[in-house]
N, C-alpha and C. Protein backbone atom coordinates (compact mmCIF):
# COMPACT_ATOMS: atom_id res chain seq x y z
N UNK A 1 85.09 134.06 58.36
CA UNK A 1 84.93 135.50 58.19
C UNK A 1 86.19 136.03 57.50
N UNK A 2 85.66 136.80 56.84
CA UNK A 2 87.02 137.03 55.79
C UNK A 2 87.73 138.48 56.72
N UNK A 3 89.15 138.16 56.09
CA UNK A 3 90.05 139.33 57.17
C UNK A 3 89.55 140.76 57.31
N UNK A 4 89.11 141.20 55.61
CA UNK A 4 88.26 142.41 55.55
C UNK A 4 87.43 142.88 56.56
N UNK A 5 86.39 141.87 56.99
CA UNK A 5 85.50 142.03 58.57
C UNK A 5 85.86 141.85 58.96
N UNK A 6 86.96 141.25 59.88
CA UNK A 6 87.79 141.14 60.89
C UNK A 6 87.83 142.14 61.32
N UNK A 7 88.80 143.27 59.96
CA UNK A 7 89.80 144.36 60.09
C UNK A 7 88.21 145.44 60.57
N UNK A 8 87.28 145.26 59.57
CA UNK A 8 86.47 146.74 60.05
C UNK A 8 86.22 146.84 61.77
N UNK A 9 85.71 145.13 61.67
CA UNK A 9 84.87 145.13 63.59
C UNK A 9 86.27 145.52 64.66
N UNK A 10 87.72 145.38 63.94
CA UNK A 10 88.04 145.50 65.00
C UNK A 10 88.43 147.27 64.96
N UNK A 11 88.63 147.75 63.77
CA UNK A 11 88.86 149.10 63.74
C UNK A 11 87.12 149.81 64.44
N UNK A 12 86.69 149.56 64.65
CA UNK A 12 85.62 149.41 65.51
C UNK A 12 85.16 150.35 66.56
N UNK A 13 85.84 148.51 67.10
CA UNK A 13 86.07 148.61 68.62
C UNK A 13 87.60 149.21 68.90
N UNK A 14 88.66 149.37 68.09
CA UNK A 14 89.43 150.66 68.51
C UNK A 14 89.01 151.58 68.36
N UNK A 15 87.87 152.74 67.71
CA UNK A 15 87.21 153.64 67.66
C UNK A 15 86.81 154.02 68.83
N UNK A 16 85.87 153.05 69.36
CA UNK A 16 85.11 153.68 70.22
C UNK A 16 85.66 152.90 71.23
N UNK A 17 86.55 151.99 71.91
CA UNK A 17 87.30 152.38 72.97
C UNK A 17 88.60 153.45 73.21
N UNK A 18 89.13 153.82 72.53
CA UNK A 18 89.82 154.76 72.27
C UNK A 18 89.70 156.49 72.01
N UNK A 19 88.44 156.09 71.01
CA UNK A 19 88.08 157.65 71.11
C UNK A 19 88.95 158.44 69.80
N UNK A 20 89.52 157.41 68.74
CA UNK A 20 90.19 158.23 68.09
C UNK A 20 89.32 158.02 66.86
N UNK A 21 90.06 158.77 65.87
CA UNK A 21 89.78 158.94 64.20
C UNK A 21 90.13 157.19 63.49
N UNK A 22 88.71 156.94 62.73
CA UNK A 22 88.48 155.63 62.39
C UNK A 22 90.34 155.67 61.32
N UNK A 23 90.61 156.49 60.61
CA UNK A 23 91.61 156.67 59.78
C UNK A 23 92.78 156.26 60.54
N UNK A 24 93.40 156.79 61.74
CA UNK A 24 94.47 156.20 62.44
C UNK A 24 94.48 154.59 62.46
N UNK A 25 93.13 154.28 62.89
CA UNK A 25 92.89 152.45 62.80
C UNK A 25 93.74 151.66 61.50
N UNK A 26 94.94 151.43 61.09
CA UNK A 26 95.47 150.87 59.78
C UNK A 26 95.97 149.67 60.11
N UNK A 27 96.07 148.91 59.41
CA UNK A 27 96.93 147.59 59.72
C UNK A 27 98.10 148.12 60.46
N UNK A 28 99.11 148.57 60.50
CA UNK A 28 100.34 148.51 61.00
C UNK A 28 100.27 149.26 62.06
N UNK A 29 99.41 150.24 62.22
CA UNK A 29 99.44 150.91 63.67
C UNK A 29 99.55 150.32 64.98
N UNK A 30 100.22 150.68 65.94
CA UNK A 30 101.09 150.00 67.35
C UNK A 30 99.50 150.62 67.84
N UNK A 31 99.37 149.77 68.84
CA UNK A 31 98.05 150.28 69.76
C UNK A 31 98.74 151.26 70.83
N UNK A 32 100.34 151.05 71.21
CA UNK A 32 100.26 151.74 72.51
C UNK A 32 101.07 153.18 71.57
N UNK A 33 102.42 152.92 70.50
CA UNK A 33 103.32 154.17 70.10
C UNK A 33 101.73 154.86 69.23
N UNK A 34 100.77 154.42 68.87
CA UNK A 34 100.61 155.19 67.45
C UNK A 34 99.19 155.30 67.59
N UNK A 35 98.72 154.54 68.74
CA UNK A 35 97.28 154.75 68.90
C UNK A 35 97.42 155.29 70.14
N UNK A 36 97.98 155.39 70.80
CA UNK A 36 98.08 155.97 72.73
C UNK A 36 97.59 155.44 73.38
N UNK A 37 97.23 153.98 73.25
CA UNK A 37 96.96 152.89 74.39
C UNK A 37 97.77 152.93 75.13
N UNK A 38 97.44 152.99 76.31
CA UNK A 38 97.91 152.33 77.95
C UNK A 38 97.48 151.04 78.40
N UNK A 39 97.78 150.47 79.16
CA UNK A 39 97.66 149.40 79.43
C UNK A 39 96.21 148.86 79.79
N UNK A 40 95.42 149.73 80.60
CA UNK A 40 94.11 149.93 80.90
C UNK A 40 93.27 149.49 79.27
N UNK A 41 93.38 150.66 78.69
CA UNK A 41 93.05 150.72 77.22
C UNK A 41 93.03 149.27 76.63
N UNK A 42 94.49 148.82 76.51
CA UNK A 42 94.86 147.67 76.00
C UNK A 42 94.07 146.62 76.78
N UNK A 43 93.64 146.24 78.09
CA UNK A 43 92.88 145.32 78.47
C UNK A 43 91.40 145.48 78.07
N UNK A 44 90.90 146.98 77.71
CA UNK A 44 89.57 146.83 77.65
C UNK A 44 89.00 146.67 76.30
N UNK A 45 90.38 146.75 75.35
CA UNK A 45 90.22 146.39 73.88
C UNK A 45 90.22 144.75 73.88
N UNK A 46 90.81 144.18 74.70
CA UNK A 46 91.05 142.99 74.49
C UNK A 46 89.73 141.82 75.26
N UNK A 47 89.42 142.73 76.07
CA UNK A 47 87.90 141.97 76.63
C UNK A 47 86.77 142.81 75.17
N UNK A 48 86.69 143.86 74.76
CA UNK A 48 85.70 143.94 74.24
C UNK A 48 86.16 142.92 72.64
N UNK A 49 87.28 142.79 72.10
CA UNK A 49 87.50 142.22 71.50
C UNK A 49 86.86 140.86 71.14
N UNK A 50 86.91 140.09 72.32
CA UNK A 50 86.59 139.06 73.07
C UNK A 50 85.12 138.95 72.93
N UNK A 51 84.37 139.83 73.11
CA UNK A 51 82.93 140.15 72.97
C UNK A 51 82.50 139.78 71.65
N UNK A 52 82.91 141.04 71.10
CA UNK A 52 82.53 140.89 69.50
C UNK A 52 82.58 139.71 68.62
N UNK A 53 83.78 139.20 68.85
CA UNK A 53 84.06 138.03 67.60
C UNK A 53 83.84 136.78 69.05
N UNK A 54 83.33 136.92 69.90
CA UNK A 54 83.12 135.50 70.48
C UNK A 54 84.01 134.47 70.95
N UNK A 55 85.23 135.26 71.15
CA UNK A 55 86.42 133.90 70.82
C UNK A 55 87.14 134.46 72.55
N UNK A 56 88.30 133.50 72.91
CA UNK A 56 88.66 133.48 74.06
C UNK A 56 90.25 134.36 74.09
N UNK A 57 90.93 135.46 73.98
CA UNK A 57 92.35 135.71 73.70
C UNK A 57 93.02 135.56 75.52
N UNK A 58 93.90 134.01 75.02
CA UNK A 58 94.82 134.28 76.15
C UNK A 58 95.74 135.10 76.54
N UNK A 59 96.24 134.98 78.06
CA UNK A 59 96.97 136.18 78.51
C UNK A 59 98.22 136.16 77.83
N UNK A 60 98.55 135.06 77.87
CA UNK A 60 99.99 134.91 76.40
C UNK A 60 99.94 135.63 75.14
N UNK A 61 99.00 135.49 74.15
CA UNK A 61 98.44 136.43 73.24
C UNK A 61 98.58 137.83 73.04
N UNK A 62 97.64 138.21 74.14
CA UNK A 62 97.77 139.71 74.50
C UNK A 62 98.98 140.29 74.40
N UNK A 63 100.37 139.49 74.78
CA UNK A 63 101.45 140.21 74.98
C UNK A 63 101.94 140.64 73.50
N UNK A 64 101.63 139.89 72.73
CA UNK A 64 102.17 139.66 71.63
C UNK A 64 101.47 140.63 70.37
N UNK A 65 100.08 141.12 71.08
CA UNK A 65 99.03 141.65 69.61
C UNK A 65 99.54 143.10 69.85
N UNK A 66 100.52 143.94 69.66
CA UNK A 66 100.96 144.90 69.29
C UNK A 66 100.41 145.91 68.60
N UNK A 67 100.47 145.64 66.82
CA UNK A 67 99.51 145.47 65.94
C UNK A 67 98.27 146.16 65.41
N UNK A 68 97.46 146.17 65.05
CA UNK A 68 96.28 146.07 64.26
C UNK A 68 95.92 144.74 63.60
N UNK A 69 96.99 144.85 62.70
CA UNK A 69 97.56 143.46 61.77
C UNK A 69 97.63 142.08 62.64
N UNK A 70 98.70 141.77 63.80
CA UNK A 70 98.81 140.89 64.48
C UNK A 70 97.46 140.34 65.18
N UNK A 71 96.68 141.54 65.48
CA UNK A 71 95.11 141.35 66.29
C UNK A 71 94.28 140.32 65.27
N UNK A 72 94.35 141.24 63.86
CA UNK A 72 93.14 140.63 63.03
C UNK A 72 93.82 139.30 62.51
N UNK A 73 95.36 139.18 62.53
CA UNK A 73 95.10 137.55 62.02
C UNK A 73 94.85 136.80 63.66
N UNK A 74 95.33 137.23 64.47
CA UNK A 74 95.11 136.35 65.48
C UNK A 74 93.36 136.21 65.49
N UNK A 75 92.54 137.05 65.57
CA UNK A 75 91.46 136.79 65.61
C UNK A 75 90.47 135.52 64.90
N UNK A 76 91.77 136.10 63.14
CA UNK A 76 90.79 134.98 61.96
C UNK A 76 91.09 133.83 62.23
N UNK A 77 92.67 133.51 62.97
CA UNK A 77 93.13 131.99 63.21
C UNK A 77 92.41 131.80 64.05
N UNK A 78 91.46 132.42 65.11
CA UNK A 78 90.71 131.70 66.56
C UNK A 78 89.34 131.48 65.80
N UNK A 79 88.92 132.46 64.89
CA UNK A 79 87.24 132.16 63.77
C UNK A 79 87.61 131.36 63.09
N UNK A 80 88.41 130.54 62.66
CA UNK A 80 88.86 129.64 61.73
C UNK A 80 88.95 128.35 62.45
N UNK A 81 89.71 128.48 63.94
CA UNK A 81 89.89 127.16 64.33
C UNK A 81 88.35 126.80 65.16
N UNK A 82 87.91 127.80 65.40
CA UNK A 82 86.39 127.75 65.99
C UNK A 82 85.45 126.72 64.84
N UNK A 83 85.40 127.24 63.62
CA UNK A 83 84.75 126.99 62.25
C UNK A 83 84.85 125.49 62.74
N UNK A 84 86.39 124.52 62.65
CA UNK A 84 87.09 123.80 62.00
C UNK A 84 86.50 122.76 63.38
N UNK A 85 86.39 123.09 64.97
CA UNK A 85 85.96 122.56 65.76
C UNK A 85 84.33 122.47 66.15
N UNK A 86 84.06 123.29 65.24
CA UNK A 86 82.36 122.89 65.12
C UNK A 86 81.92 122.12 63.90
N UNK A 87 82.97 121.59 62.93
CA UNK A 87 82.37 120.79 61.95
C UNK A 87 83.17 119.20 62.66
């Protein structure tokens, strides 16, 4: 899946768990300074995350997806290594 869909499904699901303007959703935006995630927020992005693209994000991970940017490559590296373990 190319990063492009990555980036829309996940500007997404920050939409509508969040509740904000699809436009704030940018690559570099912080989920908690720039989107007003709380921690709550931040777990229920990260299970619905989880949903959508099918893939597993460990609790290690999470600490680290800050981001927009950091989310969608982490995502394409888990659709990629998924790809790479089903051939």
């Amino acid at each position: 899946m190319k990063k492009v869909k990555v980036f829309e499904k996940v500007q997404n699901v920050v939409v509508e768990k969040l509740g904000i303007e699809p436009e704030k959703v940018t690559p570099i935006a912080n989920f908690t300074r720039d989107l007003g995630a709380d921690s709550l927020d931040t777990l229920e992005l990260i299970v619905a995350l989880e949903e959508t693209f099918n893939i597993e994000i460990s609790n290690q991970a999470t600490t680290k997806l800050v981001t927009v940017q950091q989310t969608i490559d982490y995502i394409s590296q888990q659709l990629e290594l998924n790809v790479e373990l089903a051939n």
